[in-house]
PDB file of N, CA and C in Angstrom:
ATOM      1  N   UNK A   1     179.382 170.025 227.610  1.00  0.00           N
ATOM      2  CA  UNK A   1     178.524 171.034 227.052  1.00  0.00           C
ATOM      3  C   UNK A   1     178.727 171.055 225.547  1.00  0.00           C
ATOM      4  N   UNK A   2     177.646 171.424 225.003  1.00  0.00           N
ATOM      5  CA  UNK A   2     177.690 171.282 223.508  1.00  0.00           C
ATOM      6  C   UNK A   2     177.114 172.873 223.062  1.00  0.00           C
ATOM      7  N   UNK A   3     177.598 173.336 221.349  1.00  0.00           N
ATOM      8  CA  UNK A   3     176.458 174.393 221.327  1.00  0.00           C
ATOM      9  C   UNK A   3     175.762 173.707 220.152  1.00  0.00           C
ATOM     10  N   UNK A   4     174.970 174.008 219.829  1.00  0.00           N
ATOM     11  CA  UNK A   4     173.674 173.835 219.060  1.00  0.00           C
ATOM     12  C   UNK A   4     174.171 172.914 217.446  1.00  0.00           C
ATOM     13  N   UNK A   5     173.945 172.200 217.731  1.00  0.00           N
ATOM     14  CA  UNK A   5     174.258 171.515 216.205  1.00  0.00           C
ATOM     15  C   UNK A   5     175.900 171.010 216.062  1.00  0.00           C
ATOM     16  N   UNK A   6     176.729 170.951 217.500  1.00  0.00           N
ATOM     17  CA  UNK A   6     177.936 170.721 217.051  1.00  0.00           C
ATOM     18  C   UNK A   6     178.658 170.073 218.024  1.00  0.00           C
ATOM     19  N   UNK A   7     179.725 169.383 217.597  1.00  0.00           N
ATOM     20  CA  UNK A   7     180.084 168.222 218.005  1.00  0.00           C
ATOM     21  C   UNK A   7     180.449 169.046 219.475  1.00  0.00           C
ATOM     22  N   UNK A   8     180.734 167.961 220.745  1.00  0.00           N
ATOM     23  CA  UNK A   8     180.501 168.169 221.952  1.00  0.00           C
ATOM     24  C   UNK A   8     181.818 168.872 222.207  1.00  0.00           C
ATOM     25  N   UNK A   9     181.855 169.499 223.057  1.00  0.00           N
ATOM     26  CA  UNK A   9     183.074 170.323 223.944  1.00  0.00           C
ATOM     27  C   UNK A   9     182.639 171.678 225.007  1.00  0.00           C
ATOM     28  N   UNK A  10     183.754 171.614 225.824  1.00  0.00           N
ATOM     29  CA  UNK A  10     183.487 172.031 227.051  1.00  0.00           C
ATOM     30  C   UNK A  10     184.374 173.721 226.949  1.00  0.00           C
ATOM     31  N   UNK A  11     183.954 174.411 227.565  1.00  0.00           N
ATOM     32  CA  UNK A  11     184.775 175.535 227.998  1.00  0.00           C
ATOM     33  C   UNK A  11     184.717 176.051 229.155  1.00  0.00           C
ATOM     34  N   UNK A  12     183.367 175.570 229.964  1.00  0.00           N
ATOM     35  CA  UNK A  12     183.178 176.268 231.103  1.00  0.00           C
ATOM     36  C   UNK A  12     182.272 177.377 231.089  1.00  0.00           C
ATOM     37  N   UNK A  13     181.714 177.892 229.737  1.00  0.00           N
ATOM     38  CA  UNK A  13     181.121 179.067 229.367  1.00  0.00           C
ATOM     39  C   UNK A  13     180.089 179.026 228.887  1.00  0.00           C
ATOM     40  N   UNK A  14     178.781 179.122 228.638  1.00  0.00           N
ATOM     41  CA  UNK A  14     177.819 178.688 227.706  1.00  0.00           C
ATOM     42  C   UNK A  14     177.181 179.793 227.320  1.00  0.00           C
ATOM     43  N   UNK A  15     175.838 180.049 226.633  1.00  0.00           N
ATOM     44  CA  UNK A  15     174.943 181.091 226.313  1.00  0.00           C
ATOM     45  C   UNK A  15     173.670 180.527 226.697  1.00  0.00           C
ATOM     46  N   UNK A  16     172.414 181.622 226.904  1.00  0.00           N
ATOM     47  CA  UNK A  16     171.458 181.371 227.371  1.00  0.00           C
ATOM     48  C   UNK A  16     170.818 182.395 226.441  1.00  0.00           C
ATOM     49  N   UNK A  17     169.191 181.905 225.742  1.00  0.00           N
ATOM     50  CA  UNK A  17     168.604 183.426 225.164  1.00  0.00           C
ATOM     51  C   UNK A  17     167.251 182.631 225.588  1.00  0.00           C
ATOM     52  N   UNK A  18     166.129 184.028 225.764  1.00  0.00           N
ATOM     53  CA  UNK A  18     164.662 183.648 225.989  1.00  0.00           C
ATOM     54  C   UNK A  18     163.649 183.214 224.800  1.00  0.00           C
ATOM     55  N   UNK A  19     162.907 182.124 225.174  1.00  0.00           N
ATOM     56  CA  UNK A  19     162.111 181.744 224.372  1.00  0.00           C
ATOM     57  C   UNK A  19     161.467 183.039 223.733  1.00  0.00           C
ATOM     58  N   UNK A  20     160.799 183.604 224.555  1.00  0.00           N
ATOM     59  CA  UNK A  20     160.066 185.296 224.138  1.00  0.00           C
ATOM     60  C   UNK A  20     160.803 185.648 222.956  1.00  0.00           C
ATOM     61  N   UNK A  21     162.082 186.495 223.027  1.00  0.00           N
ATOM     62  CA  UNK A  21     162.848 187.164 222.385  1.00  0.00           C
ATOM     63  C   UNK A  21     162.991 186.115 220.756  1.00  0.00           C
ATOM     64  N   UNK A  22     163.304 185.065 220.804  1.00  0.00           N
ATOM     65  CA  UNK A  22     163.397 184.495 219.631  1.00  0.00           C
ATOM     66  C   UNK A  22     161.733 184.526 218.964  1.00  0.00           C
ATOM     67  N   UNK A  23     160.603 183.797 219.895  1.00  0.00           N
ATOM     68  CA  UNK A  23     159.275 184.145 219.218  1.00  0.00           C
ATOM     69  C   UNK A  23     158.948 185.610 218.576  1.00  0.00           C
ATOM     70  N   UNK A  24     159.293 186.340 219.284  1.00  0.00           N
ATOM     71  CA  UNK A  24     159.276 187.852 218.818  1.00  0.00           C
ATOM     72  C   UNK A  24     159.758 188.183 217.579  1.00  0.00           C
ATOM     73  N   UNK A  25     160.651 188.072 217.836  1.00  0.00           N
ATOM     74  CA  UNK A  25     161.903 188.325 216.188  1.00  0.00           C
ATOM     75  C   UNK A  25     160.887 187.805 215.451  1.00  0.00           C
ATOM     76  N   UNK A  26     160.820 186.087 215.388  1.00  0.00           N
ATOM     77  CA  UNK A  26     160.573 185.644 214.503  1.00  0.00           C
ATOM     78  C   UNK A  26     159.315 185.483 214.141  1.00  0.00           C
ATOM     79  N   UNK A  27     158.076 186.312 214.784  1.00  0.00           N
ATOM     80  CA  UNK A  27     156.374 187.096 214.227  1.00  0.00           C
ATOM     81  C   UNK A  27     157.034 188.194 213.804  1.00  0.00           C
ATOM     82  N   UNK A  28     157.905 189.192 213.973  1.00  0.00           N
ATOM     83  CA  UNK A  28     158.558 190.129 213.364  1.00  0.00           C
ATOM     84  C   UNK A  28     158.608 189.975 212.241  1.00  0.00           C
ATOM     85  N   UNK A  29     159.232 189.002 211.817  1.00  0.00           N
ATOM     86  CA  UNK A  29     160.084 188.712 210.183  1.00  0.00           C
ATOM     87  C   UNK A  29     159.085 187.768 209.874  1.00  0.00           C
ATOM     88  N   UNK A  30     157.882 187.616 210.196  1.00  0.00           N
ATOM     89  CA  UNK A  30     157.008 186.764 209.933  1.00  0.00           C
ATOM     90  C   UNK A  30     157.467 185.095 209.325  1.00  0.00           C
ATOM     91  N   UNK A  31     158.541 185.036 210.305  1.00  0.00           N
ATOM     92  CA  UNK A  31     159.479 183.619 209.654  1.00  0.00           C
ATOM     93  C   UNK A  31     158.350 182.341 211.063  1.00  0.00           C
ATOM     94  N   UNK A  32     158.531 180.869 210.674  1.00  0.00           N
ATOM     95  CA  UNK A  32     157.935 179.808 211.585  1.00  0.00           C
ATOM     96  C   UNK A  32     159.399 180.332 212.710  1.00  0.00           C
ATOM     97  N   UNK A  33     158.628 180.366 213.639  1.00  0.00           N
ATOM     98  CA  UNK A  33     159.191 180.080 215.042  1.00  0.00           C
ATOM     99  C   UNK A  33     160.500 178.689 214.840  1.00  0.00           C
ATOM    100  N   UNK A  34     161.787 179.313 215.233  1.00  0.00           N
ATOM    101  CA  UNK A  34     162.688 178.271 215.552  1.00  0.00           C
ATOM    102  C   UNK A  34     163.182 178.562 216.434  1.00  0.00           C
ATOM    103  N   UNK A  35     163.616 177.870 217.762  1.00  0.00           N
ATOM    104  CA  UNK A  35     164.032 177.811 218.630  1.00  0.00           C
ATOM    105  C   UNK A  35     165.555 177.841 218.802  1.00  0.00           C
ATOM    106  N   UNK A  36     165.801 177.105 217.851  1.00  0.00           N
ATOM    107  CA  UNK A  36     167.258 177.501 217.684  1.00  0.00           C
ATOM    108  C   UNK A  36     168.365 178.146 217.011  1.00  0.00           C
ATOM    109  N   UNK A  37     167.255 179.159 216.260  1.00  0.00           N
ATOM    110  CA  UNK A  37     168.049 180.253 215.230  1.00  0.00           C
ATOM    111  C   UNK A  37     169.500 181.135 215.751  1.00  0.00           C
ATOM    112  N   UNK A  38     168.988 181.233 217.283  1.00  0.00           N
ATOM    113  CA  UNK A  38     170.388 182.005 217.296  1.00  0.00           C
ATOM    114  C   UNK A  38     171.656 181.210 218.036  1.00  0.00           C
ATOM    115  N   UNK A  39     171.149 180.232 217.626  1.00  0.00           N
ATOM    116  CA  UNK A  39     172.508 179.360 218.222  1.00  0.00           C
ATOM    117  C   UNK A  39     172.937 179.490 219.606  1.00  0.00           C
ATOM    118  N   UNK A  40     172.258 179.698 220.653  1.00  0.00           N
ATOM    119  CA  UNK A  40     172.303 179.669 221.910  1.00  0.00           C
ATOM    120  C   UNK A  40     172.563 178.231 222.634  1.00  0.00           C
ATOM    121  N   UNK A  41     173.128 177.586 223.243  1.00  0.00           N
ATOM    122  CA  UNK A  41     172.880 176.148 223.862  1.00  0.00           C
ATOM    123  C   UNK A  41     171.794 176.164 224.329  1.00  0.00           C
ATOM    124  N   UNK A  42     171.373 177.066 225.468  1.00  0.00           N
ATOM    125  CA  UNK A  42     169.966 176.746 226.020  1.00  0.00           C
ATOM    126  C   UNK A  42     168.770 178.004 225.954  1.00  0.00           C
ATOM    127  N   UNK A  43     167.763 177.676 225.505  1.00  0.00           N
ATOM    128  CA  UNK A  43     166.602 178.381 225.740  1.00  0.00           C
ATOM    129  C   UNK A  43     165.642 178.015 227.046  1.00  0.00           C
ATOM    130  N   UNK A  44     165.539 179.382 227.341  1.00  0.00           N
ATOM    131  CA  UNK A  44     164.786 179.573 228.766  1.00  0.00           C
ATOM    132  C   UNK A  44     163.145 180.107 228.341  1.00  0.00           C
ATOM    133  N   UNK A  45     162.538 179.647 229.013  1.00  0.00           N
ATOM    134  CA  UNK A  45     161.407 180.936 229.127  1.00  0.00           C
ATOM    135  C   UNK A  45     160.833 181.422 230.441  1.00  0.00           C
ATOM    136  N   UNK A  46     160.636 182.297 230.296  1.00  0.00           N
ATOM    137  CA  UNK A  46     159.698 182.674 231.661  1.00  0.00           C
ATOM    138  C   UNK A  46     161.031 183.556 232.688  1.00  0.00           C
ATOM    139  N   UNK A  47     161.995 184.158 232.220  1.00  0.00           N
ATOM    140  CA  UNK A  47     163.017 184.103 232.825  1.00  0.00           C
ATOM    141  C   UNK A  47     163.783 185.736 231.945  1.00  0.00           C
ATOM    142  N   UNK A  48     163.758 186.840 233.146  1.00  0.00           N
ATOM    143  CA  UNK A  48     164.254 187.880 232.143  1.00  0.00           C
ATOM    144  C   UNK A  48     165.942 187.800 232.106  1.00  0.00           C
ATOM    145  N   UNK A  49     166.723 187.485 231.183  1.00  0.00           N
ATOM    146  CA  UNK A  49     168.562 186.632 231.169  1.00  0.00           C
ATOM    147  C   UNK A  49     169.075 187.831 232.389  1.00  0.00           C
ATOM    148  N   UNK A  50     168.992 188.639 231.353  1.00  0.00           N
ATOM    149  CA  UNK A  50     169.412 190.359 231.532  1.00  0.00           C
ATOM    150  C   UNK A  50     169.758 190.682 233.075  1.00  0.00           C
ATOM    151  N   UNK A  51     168.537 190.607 233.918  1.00  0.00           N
ATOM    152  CA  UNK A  51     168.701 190.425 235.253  1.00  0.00           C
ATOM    153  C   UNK A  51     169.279 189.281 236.020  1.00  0.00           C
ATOM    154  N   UNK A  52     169.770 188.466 235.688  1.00  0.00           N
ATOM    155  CA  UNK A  52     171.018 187.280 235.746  1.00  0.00           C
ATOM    156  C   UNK A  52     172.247 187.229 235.777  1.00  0.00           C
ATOM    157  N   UNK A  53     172.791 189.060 234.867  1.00  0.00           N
ATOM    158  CA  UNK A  53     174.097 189.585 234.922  1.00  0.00           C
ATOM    159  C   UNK A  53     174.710 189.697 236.495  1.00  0.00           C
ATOM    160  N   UNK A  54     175.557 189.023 236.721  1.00  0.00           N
ATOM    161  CA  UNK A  54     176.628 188.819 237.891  1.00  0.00           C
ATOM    162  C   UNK A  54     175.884 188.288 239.206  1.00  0.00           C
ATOM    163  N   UNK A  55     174.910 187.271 238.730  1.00  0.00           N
ATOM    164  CA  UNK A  55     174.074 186.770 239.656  1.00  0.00           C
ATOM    165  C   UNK A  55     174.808 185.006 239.701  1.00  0.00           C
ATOM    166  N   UNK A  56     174.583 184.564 240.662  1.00  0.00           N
ATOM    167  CA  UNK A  56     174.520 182.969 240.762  1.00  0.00           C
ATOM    168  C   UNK A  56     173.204 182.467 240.483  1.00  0.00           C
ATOM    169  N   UNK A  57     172.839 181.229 240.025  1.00  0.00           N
ATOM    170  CA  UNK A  57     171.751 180.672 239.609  1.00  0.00           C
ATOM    171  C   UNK A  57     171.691 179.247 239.359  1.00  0.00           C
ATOM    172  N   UNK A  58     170.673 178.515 239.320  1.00  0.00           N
ATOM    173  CA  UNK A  58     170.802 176.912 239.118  1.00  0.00           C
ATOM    174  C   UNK A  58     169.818 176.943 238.093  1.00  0.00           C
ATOM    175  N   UNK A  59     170.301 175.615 236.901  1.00  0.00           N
ATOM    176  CA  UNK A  59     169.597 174.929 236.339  1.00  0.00           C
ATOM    177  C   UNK A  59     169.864 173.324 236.287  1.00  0.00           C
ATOM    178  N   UNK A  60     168.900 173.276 236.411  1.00  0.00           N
ATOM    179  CA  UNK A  60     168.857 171.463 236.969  1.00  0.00           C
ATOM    180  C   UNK A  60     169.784 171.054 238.175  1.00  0.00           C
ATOM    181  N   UNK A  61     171.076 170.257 238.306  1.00  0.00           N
ATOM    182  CA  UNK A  61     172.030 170.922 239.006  1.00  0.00           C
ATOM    183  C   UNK A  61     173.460 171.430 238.816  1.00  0.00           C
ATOM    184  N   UNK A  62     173.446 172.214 238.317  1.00  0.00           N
ATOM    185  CA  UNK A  62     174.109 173.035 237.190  1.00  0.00           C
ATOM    186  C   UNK A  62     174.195 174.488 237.992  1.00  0.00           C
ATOM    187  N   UNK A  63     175.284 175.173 238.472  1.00  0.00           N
ATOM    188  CA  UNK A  63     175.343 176.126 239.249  1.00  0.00           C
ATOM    189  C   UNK A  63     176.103 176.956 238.971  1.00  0.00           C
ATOM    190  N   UNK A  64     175.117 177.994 237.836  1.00  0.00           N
ATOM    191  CA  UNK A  64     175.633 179.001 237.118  1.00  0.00           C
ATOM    192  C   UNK A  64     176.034 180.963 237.739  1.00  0.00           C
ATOM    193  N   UNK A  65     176.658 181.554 237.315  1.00  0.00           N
ATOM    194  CA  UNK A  65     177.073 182.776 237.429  1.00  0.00           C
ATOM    195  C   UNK A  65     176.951 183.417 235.973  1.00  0.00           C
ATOM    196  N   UNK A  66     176.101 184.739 235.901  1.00  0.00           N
ATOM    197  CA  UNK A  66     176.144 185.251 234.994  1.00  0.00           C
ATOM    198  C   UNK A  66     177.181 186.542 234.507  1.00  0.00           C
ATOM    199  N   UNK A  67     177.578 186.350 233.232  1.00  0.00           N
ATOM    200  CA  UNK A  67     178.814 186.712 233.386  1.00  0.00           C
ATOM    201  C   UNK A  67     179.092 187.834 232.199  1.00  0.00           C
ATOM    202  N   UNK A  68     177.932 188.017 231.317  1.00  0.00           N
ATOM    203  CA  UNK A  68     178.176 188.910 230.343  1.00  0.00           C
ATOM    204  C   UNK A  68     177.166 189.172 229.209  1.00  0.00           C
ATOM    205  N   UNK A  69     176.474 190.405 228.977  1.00  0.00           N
ATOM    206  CA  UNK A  69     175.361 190.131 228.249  1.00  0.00           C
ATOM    207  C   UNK A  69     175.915 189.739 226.452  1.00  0.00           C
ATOM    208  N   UNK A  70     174.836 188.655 226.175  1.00  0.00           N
ATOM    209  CA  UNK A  70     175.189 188.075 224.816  1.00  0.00           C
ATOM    210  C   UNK A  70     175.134 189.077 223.794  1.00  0.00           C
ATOM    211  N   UNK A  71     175.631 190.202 223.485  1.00  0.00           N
ATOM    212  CA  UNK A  71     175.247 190.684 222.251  1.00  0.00           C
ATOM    213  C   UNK A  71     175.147 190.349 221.245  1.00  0.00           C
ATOM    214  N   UNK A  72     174.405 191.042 219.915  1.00  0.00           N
ATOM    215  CA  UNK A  72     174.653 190.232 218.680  1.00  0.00           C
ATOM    216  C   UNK A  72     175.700 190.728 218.171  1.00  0.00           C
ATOM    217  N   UNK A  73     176.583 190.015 216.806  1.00  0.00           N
ATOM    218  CA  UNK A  73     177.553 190.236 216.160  1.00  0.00           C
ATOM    219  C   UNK A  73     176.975 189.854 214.716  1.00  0.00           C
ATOM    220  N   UNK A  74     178.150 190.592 213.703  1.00  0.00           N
ATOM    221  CA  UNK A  74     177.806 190.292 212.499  1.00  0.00           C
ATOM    222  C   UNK A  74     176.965 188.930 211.876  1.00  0.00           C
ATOM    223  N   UNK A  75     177.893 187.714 212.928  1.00  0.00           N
ATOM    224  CA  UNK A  75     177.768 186.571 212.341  1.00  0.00           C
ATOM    225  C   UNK A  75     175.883 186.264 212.725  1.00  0.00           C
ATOM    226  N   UNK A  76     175.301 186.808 213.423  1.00  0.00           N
ATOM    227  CA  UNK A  76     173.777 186.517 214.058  1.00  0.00           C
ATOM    228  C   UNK A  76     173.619 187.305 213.097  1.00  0.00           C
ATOM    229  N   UNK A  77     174.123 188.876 212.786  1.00  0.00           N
ATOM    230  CA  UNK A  77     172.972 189.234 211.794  1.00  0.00           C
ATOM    231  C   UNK A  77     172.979 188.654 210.414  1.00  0.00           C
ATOM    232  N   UNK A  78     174.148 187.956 209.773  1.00  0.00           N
ATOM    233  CA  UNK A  78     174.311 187.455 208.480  1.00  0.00           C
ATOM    234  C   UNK A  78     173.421 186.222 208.693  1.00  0.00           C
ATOM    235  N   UNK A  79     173.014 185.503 209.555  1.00  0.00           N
ATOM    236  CA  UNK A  79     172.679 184.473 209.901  1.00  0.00           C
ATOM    237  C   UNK A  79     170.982 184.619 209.770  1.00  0.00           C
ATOM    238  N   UNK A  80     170.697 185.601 210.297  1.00  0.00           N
ATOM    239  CA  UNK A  80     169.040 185.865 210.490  1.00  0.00           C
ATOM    240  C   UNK A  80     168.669 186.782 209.586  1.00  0.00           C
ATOM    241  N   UNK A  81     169.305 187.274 208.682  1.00  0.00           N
ATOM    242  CA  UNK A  81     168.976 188.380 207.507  1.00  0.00           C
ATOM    243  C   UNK A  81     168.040 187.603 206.620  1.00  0.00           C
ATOM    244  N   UNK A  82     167.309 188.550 205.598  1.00  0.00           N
ATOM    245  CA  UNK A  82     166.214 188.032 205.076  1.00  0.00           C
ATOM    246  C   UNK A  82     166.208 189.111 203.676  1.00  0.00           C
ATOM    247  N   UNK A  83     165.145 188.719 202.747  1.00  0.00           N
ATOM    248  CA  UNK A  83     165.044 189.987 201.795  1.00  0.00           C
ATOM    249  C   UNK A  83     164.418 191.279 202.710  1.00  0.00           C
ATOM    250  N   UNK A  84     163.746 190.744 203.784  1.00  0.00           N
ATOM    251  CA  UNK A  84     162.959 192.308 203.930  1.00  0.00           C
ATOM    252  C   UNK A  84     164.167 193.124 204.818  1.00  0.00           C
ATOM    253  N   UNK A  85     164.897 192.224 205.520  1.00  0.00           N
ATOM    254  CA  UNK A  85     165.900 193.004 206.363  1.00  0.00           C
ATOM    255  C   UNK A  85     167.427 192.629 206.473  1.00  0.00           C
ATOM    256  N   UNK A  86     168.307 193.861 206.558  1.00  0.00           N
ATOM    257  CA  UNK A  86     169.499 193.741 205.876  1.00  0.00           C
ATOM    258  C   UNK A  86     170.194 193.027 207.552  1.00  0.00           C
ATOM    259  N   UNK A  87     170.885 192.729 207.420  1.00  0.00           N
ATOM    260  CA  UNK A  87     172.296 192.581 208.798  1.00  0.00           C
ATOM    261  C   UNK A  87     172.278 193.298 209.975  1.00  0.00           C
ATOM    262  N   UNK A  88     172.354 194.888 209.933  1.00  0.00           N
ATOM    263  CA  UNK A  88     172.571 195.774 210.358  1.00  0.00           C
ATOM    264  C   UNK A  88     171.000 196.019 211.272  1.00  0.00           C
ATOM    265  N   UNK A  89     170.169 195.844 210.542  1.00  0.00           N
ATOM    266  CA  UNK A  89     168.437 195.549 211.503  1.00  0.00           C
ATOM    267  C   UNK A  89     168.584 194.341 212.307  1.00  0.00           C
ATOM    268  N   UNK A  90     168.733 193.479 211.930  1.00  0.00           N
ATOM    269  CA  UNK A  90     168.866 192.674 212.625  1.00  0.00           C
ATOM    270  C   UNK A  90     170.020 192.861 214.107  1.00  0.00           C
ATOM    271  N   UNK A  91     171.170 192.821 214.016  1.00  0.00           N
ATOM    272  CA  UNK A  91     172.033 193.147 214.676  1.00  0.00           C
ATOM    273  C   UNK A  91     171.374 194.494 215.971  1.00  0.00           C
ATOM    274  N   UNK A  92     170.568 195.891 215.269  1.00  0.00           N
ATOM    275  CA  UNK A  92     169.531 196.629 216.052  1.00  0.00           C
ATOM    276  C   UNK A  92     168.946 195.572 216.774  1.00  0.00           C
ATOM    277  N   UNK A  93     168.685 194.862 215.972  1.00  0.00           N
ATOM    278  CA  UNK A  93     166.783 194.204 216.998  1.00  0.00           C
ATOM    279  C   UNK A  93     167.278 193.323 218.243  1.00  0.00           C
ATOM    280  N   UNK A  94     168.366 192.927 217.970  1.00  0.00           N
ATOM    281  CA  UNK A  94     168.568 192.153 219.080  1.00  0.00           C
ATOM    282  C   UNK A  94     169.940 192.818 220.074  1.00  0.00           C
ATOM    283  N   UNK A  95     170.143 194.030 220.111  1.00  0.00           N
ATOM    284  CA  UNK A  95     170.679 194.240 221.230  1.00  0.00           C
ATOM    285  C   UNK A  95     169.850 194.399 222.687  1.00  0.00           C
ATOM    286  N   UNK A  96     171.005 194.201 223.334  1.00  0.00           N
ATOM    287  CA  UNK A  96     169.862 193.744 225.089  1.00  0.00           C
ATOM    288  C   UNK A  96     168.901 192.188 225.108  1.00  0.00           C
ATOM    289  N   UNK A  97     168.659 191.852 223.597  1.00  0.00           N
ATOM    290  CA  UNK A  97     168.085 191.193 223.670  1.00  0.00           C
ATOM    291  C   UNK A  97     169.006 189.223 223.514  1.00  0.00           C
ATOM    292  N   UNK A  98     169.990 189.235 223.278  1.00  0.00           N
ATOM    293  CA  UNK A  98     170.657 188.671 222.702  1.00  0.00           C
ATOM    294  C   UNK A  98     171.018 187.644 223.599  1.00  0.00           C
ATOM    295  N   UNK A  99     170.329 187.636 224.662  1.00  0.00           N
ATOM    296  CA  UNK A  99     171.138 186.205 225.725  1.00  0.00           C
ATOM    297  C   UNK A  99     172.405 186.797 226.810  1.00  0.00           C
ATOM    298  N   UNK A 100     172.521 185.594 227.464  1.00  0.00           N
ATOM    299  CA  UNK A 100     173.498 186.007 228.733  1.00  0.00           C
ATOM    300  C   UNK A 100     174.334 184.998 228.622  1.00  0.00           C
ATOM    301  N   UNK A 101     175.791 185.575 228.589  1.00  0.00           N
ATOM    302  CA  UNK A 101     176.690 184.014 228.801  1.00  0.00           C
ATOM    303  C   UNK A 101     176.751 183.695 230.566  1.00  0.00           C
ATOM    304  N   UNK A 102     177.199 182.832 230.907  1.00  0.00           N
ATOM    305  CA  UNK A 102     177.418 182.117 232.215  1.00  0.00           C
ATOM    306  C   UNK A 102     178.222 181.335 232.167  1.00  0.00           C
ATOM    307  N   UNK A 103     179.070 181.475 233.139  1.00  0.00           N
ATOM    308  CA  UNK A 103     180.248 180.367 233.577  1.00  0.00           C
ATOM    309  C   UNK A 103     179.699 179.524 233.939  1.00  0.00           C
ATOM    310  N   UNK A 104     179.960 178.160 234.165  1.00  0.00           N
ATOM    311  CA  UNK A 104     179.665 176.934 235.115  1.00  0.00           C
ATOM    312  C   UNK A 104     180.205 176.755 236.320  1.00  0.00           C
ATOM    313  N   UNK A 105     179.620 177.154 237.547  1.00  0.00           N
ATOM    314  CA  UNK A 105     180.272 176.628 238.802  1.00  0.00           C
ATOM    315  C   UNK A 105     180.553 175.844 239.120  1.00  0.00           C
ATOM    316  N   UNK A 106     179.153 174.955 239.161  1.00  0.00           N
ATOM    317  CA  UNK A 106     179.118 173.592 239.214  1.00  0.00           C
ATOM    318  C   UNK A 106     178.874 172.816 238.229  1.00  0.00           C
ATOM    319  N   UNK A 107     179.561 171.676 237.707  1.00  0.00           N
ATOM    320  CA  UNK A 107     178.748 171.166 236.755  1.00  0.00           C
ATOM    321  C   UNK A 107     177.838 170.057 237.184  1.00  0.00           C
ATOM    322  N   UNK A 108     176.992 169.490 236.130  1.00  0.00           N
ATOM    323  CA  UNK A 108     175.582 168.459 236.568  1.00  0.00           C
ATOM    324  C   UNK A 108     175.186 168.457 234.892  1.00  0.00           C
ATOM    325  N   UNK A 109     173.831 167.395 234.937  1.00  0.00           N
ATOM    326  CA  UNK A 109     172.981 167.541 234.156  1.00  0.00           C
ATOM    327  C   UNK A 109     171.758 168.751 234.286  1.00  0.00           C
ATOM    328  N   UNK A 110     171.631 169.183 232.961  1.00  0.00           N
ATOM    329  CA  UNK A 110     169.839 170.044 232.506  1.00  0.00           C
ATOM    330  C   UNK A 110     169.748 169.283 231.617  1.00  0.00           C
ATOM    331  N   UNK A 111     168.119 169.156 232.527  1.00  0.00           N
ATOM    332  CA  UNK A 111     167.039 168.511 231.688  1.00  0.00           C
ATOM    333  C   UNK A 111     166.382 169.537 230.920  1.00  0.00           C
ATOM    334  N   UNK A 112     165.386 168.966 230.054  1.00  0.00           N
ATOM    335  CA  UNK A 112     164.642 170.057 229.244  1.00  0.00           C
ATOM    336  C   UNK A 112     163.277 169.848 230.381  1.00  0.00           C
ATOM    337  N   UNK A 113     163.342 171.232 230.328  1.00  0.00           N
ATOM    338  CA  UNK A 113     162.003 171.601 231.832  1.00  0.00           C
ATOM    339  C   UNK A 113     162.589 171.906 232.865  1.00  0.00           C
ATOM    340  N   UNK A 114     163.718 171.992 233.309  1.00  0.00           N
ATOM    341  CA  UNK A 114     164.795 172.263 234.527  1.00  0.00           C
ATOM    342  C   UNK A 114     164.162 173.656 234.532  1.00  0.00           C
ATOM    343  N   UNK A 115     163.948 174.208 235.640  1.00  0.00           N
ATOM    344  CA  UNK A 115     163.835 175.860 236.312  1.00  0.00           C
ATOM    345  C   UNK A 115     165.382 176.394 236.513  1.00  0.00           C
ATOM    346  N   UNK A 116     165.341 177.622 236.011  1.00  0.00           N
ATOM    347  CA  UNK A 116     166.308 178.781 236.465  1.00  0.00           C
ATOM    348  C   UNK A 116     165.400 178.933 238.246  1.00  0.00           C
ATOM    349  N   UNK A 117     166.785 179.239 238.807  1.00  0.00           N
ATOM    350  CA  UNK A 117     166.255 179.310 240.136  1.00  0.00           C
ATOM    351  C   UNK A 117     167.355 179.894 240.529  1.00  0.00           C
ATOM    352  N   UNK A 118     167.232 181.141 240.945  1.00  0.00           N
ATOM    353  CA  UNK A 118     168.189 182.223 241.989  1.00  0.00           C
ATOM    354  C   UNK A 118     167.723 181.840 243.176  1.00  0.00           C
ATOM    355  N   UNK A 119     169.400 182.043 244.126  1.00  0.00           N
ATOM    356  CA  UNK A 119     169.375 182.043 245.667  1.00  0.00           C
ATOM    357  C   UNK A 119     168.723 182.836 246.009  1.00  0.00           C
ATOM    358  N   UNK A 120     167.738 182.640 247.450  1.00  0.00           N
ATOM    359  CA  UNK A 120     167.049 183.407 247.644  1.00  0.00           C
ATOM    360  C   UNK A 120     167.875 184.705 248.803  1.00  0.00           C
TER     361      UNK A 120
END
């Protein structure tokens, strides 16, 4: 497992945030859409994280447990701050909104296009 822009390593732990939530922010702050602003390993869409908390789940075959909601911290709001908005807005805008970490049960490959898929 890797996170976003950095050399490879494993912990067993990853982050997940929704495509939505980053598009949002970023028509908010009227910034181009990046997908990988908040440094998440994987972006989902179509998929509310939130309801994922202490759930099992698969991506690709990859057999995840959700394990803690991502909040933001200073370092996301110093990161996404702008002239129109200070740290502290930012850090607001994205609570609840901030991604879900997950353990790895199983490990496997995700592809890009892999479905989140809860046991039924």
């Amino acid at each position: 497992m890797t996170y976003f822009n950095q050399p490879p390593q494993y912990s067993g732990r990853f982050t997940l945030v929704e495509a939505e939530e980053i598009e949002f922010f970023c028509d908010w702050q009227g910034r181009t859409t990046d997908l990988s602003l908040t440094r998440r390993n994987i972006v989902t869409r179509g998929v509310r994280l939130n309801g994922l908390l202490n759930v099992e789940f698969t991506i690709g075959a990859v057999r995840l447990r959700g394990v803690e909601l991502c909040e933001p911290c200073t370092i996301l709001g110093n990161a996404l701050r702008s002239e129109a908005i200070d740290p502290a807005a930012v850090i607001k805008h994205w609570v609840g909104r901030g991604g879900l970490r997950v353990d790895v049960l199983i490990d496997g490959e995700i592809l890009i296009g892999d479905r989140v898929k809860t046991a039924i």
